[in-house]
PDB file of N, CA and C in Angstrom:
ATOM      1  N   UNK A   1      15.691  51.823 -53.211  1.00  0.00           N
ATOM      2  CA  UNK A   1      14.605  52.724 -53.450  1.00  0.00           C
ATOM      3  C   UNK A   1      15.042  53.848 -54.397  1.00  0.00           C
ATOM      4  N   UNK A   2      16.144  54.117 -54.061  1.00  0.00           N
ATOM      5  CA  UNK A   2      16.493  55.747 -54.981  1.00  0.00           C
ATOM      6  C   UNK A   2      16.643  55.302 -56.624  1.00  0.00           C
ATOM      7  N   UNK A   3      17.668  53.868 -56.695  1.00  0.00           N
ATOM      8  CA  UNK A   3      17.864  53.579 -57.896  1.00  0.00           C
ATOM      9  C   UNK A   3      16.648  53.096 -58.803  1.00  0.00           C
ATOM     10  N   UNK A   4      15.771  52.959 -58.234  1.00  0.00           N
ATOM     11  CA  UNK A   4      14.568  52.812 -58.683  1.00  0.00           C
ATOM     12  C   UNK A   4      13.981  54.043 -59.217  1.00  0.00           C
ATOM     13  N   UNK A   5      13.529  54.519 -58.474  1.00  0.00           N
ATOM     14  CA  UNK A   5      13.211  56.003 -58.417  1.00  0.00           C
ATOM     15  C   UNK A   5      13.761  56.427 -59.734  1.00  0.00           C
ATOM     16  N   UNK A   6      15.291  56.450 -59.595  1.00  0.00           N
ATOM     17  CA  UNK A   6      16.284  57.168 -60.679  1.00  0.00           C
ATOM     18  C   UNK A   6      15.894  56.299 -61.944  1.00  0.00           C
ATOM     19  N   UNK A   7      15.846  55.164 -62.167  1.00  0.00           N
ATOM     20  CA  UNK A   7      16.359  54.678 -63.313  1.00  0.00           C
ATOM     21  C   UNK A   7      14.832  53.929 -63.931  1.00  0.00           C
ATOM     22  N   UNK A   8      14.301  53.189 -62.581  1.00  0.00           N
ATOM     23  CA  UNK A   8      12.985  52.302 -63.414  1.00  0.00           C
ATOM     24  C   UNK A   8      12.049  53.167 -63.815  1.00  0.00           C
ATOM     25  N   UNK A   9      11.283  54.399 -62.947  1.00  0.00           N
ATOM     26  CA  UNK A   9      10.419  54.567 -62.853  1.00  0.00           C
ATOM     27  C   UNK A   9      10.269  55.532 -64.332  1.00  0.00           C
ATOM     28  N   UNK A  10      11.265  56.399 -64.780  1.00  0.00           N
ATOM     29  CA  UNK A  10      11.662  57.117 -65.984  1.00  0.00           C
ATOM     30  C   UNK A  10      10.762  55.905 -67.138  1.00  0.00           C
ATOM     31  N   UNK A  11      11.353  54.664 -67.327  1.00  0.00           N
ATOM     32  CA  UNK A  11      10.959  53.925 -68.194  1.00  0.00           C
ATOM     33  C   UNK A  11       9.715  53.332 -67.997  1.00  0.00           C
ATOM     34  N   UNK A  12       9.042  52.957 -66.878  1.00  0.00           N
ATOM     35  CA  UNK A  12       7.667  52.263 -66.987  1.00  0.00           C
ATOM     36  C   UNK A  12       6.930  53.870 -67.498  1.00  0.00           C
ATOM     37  N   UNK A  13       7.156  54.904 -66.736  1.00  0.00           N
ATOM     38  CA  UNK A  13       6.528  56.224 -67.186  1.00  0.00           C
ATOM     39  C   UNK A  13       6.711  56.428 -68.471  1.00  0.00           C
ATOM     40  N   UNK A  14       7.683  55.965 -69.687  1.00  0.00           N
ATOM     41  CA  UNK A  14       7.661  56.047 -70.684  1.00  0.00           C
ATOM     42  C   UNK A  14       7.093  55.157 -71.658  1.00  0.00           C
ATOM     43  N   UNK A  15       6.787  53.901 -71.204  1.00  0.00           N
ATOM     44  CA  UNK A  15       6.980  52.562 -71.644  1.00  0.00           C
ATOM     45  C   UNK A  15       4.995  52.280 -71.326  1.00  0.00           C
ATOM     46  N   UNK A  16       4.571  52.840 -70.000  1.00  0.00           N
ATOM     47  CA  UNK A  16       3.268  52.566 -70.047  1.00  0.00           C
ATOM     48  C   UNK A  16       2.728  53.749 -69.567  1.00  0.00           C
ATOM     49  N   UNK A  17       3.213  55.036 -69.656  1.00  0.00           N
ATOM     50  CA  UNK A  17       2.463  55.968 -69.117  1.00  0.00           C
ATOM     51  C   UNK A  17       1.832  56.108 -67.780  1.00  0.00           C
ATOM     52  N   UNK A  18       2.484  57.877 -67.031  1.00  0.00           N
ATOM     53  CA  UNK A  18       2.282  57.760 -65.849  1.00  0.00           C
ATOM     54  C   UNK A  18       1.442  57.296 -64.575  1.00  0.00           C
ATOM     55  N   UNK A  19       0.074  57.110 -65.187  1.00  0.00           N
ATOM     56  CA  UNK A  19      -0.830  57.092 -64.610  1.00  0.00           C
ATOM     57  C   UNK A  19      -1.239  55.535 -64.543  1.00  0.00           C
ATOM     58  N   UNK A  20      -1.023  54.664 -65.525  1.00  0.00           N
ATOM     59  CA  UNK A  20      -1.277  52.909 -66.059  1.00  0.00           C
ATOM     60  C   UNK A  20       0.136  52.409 -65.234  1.00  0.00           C
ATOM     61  N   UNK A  21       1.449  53.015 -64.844  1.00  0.00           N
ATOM     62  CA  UNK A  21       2.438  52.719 -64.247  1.00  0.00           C
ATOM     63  C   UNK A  21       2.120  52.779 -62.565  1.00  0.00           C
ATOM     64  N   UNK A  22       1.406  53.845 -62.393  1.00  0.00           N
ATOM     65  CA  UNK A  22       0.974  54.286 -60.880  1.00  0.00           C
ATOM     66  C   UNK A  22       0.017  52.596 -60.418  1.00  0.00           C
ATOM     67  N   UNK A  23      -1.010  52.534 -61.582  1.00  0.00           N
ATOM     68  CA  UNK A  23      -1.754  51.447 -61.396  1.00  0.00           C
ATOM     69  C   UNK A  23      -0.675  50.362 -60.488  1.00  0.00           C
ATOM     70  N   UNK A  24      -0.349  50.064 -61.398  1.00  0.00           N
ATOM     71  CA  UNK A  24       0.501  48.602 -61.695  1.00  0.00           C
ATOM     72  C   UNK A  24       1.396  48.341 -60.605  1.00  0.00           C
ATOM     73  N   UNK A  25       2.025  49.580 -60.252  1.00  0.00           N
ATOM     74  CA  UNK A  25       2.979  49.578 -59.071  1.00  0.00           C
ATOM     75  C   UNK A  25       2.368  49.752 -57.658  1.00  0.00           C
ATOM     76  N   UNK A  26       1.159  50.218 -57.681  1.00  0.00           N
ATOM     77  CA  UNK A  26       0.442  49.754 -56.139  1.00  0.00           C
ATOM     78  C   UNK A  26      -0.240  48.682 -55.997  1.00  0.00           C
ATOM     79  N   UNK A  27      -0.472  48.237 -57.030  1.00  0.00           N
ATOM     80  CA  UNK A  27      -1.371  46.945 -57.551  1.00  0.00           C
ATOM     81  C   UNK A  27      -0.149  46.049 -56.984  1.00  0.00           C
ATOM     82  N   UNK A  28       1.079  45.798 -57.409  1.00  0.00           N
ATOM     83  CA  UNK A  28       1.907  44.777 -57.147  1.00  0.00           C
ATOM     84  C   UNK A  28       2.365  45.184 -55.495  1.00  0.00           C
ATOM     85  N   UNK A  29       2.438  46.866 -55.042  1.00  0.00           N
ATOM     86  CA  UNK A  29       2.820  47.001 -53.328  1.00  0.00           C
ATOM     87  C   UNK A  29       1.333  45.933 -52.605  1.00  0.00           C
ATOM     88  N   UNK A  30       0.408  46.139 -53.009  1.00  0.00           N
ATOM     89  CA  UNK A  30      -0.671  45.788 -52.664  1.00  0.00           C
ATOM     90  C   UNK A  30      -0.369  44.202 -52.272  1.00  0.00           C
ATOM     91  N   UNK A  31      -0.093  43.499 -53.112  1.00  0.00           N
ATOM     92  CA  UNK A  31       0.212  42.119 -53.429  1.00  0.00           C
ATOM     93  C   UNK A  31       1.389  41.856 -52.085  1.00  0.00           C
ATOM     94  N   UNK A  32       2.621  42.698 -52.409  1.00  0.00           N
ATOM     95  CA  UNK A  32       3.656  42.563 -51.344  1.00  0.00           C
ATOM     96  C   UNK A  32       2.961  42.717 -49.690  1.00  0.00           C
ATOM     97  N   UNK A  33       2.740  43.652 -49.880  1.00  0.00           N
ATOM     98  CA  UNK A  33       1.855  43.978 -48.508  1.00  0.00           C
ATOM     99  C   UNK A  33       1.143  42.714 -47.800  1.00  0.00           C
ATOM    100  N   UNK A  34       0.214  42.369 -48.472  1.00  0.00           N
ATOM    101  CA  UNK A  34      -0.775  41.007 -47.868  1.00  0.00           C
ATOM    102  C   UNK A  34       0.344  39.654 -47.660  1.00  0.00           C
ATOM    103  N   UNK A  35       1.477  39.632 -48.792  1.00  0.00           N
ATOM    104  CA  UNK A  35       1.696  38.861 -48.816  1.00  0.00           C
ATOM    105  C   UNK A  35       2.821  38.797 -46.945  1.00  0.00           C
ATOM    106  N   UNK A  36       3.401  39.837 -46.877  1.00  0.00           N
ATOM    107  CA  UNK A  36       4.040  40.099 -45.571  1.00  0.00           C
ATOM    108  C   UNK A  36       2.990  40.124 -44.427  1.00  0.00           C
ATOM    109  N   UNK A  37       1.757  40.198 -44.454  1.00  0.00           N
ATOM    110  CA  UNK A  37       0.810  39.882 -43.218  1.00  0.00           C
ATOM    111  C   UNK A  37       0.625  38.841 -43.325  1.00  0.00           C
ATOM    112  N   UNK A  38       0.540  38.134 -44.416  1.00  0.00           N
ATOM    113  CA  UNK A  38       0.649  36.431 -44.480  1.00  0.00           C
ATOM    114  C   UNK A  38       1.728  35.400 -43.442  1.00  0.00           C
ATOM    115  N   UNK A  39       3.117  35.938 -44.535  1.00  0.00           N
ATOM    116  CA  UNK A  39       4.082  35.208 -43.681  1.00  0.00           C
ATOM    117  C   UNK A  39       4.638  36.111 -42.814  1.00  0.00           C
ATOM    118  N   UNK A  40       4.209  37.002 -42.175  1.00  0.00           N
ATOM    119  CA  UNK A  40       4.761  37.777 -40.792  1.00  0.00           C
ATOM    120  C   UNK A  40       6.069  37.116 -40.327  1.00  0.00           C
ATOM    121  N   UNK A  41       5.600  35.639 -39.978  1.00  0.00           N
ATOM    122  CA  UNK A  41       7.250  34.586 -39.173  1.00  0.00           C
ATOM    123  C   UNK A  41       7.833  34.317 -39.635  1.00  0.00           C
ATOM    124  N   UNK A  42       7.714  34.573 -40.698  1.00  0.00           N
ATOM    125  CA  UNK A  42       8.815  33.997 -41.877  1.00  0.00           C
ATOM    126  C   UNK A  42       9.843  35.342 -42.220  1.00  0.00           C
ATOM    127  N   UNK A  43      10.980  35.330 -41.744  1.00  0.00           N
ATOM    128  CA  UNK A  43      12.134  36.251 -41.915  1.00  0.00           C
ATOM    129  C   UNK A  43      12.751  36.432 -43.324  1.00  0.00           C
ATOM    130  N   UNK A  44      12.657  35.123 -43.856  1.00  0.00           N
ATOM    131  CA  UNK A  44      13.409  35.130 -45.658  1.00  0.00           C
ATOM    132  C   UNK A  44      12.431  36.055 -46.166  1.00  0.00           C
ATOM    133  N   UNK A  45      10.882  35.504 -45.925  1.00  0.00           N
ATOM    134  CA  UNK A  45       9.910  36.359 -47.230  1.00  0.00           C
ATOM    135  C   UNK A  45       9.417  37.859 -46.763  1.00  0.00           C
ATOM    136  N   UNK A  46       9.850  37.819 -45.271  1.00  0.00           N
ATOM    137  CA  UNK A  46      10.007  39.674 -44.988  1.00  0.00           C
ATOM    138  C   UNK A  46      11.136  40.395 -45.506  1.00  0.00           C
ATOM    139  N   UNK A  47      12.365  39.990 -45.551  1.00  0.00           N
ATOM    140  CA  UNK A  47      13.274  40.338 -45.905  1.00  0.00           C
ATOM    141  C   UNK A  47      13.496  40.483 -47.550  1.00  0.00           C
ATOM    142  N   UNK A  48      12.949  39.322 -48.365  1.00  0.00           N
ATOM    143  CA  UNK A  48      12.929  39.597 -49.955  1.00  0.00           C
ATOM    144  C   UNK A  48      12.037  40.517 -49.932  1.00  0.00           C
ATOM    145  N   UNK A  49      10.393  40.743 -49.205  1.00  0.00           N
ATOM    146  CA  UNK A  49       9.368  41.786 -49.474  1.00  0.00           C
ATOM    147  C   UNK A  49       9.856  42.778 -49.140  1.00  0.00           C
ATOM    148  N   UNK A  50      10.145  42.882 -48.123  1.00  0.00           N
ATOM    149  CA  UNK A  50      10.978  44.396 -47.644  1.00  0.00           C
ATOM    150  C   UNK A  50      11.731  45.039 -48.821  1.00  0.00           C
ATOM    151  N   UNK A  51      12.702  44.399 -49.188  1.00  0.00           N
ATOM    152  CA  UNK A  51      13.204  44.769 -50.830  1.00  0.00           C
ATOM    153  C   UNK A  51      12.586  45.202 -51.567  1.00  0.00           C
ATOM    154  N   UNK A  52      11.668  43.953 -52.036  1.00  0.00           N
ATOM    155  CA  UNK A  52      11.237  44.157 -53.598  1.00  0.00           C
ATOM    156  C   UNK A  52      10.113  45.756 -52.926  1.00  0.00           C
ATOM    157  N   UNK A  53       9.535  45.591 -52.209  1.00  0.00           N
ATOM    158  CA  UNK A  53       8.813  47.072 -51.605  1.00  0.00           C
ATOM    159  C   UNK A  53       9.543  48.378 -51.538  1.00  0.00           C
ATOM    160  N   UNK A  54      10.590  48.130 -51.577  1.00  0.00           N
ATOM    161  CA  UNK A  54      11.742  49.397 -51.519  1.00  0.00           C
ATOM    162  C   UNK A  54      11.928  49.738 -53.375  1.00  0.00           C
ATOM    163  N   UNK A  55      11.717  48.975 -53.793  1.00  0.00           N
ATOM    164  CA  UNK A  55      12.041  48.901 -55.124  1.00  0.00           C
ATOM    165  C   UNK A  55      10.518  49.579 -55.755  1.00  0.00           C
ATOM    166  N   UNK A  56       9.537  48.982 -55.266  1.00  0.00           N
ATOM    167  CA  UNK A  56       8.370  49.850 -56.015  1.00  0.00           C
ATOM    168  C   UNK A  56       8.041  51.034 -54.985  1.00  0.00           C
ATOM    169  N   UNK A  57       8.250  51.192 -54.203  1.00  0.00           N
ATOM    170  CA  UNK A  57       7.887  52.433 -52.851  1.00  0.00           C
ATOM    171  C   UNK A  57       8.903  53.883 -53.681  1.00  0.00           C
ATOM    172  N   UNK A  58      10.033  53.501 -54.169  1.00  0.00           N
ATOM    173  CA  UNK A  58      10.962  54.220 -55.223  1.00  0.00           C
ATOM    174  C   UNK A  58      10.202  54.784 -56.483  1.00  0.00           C
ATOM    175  N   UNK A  59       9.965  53.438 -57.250  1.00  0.00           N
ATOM    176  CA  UNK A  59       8.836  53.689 -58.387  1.00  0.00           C
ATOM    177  C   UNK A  59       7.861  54.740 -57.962  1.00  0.00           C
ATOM    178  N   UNK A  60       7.184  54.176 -57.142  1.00  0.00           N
ATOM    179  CA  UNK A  60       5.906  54.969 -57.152  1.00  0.00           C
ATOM    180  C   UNK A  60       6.295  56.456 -56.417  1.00  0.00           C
ATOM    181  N   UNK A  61       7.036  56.564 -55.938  1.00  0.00           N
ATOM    182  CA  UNK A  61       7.643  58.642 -55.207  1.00  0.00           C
ATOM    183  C   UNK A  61       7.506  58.781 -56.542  1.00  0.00           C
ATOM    184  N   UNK A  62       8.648  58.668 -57.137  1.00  0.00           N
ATOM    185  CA  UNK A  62       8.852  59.166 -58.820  1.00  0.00           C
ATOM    186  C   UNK A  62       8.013  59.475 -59.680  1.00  0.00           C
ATOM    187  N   UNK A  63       6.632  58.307 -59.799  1.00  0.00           N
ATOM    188  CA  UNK A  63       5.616  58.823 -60.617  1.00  0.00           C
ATOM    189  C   UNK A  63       4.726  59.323 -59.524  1.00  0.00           C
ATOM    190  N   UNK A  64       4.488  59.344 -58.759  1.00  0.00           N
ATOM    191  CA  UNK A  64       3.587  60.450 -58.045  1.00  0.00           C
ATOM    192  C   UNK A  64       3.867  61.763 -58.297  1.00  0.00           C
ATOM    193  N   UNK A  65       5.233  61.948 -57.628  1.00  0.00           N
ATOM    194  CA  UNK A  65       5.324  63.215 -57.961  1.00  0.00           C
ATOM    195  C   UNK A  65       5.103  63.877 -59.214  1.00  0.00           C
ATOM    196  N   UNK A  66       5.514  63.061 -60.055  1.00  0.00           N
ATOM    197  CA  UNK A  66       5.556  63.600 -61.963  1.00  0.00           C
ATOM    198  C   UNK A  66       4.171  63.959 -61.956  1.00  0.00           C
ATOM    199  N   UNK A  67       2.945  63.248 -61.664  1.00  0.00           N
ATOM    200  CA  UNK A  67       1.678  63.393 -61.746  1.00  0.00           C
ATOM    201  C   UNK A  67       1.020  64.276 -60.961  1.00  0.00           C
ATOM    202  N   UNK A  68       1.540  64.789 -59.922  1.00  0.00           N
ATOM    203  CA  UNK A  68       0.946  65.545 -58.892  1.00  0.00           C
ATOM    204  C   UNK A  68       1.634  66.908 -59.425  1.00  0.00           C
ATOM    205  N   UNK A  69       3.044  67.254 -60.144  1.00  0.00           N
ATOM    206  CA  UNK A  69       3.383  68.083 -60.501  1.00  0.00           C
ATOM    207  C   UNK A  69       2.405  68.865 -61.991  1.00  0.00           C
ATOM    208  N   UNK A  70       1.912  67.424 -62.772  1.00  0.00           N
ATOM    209  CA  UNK A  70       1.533  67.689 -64.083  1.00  0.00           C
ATOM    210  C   UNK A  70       0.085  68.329 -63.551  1.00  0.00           C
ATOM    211  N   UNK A  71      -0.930  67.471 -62.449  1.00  0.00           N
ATOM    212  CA  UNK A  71      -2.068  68.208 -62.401  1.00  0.00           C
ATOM    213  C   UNK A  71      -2.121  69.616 -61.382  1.00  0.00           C
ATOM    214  N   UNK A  72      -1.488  70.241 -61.091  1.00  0.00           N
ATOM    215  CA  UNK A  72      -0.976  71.104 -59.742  1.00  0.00           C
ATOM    216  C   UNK A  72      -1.276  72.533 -60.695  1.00  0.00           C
ATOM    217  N   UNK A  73      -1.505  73.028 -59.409  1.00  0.00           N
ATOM    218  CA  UNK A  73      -1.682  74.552 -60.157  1.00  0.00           C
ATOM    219  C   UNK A  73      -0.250  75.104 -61.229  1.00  0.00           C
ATOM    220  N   UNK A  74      -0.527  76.458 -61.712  1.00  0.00           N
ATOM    221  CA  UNK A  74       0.667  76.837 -62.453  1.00  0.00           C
ATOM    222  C   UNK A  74       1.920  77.327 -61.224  1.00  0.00           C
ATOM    223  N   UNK A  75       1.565  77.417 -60.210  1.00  0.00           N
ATOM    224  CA  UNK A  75       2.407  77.994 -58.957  1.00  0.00           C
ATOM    225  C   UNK A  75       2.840  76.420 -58.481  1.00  0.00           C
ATOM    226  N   UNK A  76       4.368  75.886 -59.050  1.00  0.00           N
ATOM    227  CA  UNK A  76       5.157  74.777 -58.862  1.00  0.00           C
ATOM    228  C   UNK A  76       4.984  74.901 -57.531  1.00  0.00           C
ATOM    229  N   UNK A  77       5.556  75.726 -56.602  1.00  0.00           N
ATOM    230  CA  UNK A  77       6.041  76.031 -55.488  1.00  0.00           C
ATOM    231  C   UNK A  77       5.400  75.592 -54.470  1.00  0.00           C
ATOM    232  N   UNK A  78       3.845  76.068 -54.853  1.00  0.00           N
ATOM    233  CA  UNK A  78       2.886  76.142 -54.011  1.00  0.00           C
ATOM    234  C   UNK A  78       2.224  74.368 -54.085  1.00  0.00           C
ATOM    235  N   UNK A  79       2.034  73.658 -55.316  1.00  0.00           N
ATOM    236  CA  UNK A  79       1.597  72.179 -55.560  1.00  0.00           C
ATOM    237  C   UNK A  79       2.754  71.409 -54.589  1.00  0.00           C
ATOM    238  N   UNK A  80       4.370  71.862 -55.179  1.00  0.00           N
ATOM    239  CA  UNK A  80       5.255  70.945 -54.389  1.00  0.00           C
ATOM    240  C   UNK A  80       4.809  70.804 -52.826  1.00  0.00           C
ATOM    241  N   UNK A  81       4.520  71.955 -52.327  1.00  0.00           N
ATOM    242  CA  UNK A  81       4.958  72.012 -50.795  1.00  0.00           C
ATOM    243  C   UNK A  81       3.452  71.398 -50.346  1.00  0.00           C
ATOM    244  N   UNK A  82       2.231  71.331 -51.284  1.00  0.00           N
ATOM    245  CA  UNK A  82       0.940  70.304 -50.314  1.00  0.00           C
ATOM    246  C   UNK A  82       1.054  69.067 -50.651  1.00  0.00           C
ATOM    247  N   UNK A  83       1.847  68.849 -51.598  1.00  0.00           N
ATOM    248  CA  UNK A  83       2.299  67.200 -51.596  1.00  0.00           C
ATOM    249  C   UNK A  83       3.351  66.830 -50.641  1.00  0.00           C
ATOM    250  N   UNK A  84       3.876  67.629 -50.578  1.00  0.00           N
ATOM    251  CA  UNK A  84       5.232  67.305 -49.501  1.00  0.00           C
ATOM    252  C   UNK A  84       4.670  67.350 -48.201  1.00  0.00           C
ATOM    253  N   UNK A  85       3.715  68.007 -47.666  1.00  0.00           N
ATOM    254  CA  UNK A  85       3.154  68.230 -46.524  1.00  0.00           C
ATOM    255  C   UNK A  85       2.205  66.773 -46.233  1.00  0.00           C
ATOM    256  N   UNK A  86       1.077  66.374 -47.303  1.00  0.00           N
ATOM    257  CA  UNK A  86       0.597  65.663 -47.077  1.00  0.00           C
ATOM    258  C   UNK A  86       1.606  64.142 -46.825  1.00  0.00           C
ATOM    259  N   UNK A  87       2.573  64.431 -47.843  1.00  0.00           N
ATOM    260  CA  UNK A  87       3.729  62.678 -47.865  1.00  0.00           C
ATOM    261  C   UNK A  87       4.183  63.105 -46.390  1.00  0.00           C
ATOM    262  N   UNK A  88       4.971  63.892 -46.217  1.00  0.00           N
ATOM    263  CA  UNK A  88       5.629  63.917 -44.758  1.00  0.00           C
ATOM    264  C   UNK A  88       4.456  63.460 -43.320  1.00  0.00           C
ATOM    265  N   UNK A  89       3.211  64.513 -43.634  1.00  0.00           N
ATOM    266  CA  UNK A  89       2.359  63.701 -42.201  1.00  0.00           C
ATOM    267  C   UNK A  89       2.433  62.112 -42.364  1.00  0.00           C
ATOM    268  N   UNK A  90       1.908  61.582 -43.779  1.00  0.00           N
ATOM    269  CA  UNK A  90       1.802  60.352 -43.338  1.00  0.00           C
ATOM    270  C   UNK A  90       3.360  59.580 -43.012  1.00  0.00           C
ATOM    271  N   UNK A  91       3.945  59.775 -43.369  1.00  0.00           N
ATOM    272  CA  UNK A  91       5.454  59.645 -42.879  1.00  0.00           C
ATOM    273  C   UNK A  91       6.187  59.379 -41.579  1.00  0.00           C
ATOM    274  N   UNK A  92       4.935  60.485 -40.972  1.00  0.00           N
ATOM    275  CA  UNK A  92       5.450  60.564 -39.623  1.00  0.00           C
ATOM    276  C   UNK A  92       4.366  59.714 -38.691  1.00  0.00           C
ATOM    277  N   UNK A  93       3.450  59.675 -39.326  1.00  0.00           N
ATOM    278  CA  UNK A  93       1.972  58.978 -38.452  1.00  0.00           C
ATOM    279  C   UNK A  93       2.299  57.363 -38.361  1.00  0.00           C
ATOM    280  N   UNK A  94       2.820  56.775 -39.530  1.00  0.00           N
ATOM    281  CA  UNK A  94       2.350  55.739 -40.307  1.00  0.00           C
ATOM    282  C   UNK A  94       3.396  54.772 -39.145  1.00  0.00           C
ATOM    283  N   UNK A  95       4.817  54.987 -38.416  1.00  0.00           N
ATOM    284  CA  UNK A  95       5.479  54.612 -38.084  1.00  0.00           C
ATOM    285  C   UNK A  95       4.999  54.054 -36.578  1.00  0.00           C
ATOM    286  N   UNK A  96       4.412  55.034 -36.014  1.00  0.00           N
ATOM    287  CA  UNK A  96       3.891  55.099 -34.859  1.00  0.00           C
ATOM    288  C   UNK A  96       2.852  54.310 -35.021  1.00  0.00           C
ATOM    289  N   UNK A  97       1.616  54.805 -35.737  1.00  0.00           N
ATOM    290  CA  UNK A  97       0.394  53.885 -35.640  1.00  0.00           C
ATOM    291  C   UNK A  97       0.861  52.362 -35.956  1.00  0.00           C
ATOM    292  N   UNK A  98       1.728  51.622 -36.836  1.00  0.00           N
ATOM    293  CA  UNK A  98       2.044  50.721 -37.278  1.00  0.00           C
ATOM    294  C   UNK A  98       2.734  49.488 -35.786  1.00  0.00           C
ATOM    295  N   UNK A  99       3.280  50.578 -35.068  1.00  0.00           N
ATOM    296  CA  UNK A  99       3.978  49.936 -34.249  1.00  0.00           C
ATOM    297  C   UNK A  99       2.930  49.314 -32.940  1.00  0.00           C
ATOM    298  N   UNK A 100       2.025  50.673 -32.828  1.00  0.00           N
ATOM    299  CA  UNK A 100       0.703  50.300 -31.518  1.00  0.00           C
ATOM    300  C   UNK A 100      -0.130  49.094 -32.030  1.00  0.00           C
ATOM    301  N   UNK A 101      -0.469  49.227 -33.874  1.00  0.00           N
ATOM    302  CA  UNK A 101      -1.259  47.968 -33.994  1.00  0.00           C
ATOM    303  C   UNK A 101      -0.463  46.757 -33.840  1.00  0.00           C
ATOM    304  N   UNK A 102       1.179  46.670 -34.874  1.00  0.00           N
ATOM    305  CA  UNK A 102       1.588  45.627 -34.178  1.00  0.00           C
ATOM    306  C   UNK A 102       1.887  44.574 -32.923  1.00  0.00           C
ATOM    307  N   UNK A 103       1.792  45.712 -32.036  1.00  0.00           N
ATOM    308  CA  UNK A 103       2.380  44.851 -30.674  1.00  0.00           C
ATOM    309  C   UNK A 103       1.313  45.240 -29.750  1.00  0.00           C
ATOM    310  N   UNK A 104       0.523  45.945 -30.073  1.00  0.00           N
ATOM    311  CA  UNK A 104      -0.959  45.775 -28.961  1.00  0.00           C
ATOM    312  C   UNK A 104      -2.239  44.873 -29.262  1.00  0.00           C
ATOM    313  N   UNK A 105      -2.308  44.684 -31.226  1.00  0.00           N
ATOM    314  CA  UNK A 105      -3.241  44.262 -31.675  1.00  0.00           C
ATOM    315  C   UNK A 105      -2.561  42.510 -31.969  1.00  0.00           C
ATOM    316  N   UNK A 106      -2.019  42.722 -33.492  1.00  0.00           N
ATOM    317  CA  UNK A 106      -1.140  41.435 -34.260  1.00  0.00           C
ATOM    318  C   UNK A 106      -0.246  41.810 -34.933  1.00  0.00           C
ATOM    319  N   UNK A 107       0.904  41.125 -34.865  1.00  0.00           N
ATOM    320  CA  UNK A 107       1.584  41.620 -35.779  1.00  0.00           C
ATOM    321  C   UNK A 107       1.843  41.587 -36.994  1.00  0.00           C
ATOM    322  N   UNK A 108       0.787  40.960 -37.647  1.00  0.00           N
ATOM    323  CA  UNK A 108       0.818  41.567 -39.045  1.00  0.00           C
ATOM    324  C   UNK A 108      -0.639  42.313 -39.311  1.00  0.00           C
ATOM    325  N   UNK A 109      -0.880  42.869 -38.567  1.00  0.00           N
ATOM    326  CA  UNK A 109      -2.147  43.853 -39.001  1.00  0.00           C
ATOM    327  C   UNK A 109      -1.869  44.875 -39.635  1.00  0.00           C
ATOM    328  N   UNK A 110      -0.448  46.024 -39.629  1.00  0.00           N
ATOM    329  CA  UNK A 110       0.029  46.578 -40.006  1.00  0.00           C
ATOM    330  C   UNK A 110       0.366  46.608 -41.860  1.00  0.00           C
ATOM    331  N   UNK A 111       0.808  45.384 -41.808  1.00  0.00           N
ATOM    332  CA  UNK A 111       0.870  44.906 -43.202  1.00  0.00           C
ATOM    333  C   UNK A 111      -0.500  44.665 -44.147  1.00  0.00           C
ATOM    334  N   UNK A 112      -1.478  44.078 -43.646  1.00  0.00           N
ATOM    335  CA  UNK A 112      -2.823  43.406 -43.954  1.00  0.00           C
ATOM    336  C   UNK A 112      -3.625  45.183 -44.187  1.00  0.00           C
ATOM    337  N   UNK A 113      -3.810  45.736 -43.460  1.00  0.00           N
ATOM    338  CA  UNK A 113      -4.185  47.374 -43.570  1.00  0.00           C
ATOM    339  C   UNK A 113      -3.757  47.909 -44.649  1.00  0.00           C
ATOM    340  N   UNK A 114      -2.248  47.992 -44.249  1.00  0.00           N
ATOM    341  CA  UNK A 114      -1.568  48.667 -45.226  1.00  0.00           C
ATOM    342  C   UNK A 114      -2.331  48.443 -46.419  1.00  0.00           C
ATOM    343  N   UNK A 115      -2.338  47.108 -46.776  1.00  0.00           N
ATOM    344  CA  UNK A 115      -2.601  46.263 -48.121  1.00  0.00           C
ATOM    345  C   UNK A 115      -4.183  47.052 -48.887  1.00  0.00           C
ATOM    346  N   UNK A 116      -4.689  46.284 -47.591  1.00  0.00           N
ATOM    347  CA  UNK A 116      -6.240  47.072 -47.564  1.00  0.00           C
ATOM    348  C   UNK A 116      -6.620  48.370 -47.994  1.00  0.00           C
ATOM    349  N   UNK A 117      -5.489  48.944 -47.236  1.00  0.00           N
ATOM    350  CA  UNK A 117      -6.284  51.105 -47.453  1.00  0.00           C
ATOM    351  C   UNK A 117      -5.925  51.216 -49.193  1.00  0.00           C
ATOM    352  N   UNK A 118      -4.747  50.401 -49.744  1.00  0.00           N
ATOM    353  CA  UNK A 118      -4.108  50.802 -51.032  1.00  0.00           C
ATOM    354  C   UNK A 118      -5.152  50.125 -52.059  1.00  0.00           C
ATOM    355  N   UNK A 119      -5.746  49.365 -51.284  1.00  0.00           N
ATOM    356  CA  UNK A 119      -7.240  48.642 -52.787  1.00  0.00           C
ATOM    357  C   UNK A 119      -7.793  50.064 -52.301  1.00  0.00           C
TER     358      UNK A 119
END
């Protein structure tokens, strides 16, 4: 995730611009997502998704933030800390709720949602 972050996301942000990069990289989490509520039992294709998701979940911190910094008031301080507030709740929600739908509902509902809320 970090080396992503560090190294890809600099170049798709340069290469297709921040906002056509944001597209593209939830567009493809989107894809990963369904595709892990798909094969839920399948351990190989959770384990490559899990990855390749770490790899754009990296991407996309990187250009979020760049974009949330560029439209944010002139007070840095004050934009950083309601983005950070809003990323951290869901941060902390997303773990918990994920776990009650898995093992009370299905276990790949979590994934299939996920997929869902990001269209």
């Amino acid at each position: 995730m970090a080396t992503s972050s560090i190294f890809m996301a600099p170049k798709l942000r340069d290469r297709y611009g921040t906002y056509n990069s944001i597209y593209y990289v939830l567009s493809l989490l989107v894809a990963v997502l369904l595709i892990m509520g798909i094969f839920t039992s399948n351990q190989i294709v959770l384990i490559v998704s899990i990855i390749f998701s770490g790899i754009l979940i990296g991407n996309n911190n990187t250009l979020l933030t760049t974009a949330m910094m560029d439209i944010g008031s002139k007070d840095r301080s004050t934009t950083s800390a309601a983005y950070n507030f809003i990323r951290f709740i869901g941060s902390a929600i997303a773990p918990l709720l994920a776990t009650a739908l898995g093992e009370n509902i299905a276990p790949n509902l979590p994934f299939v949602l996920g997929g869902g809320y990001l269209c």
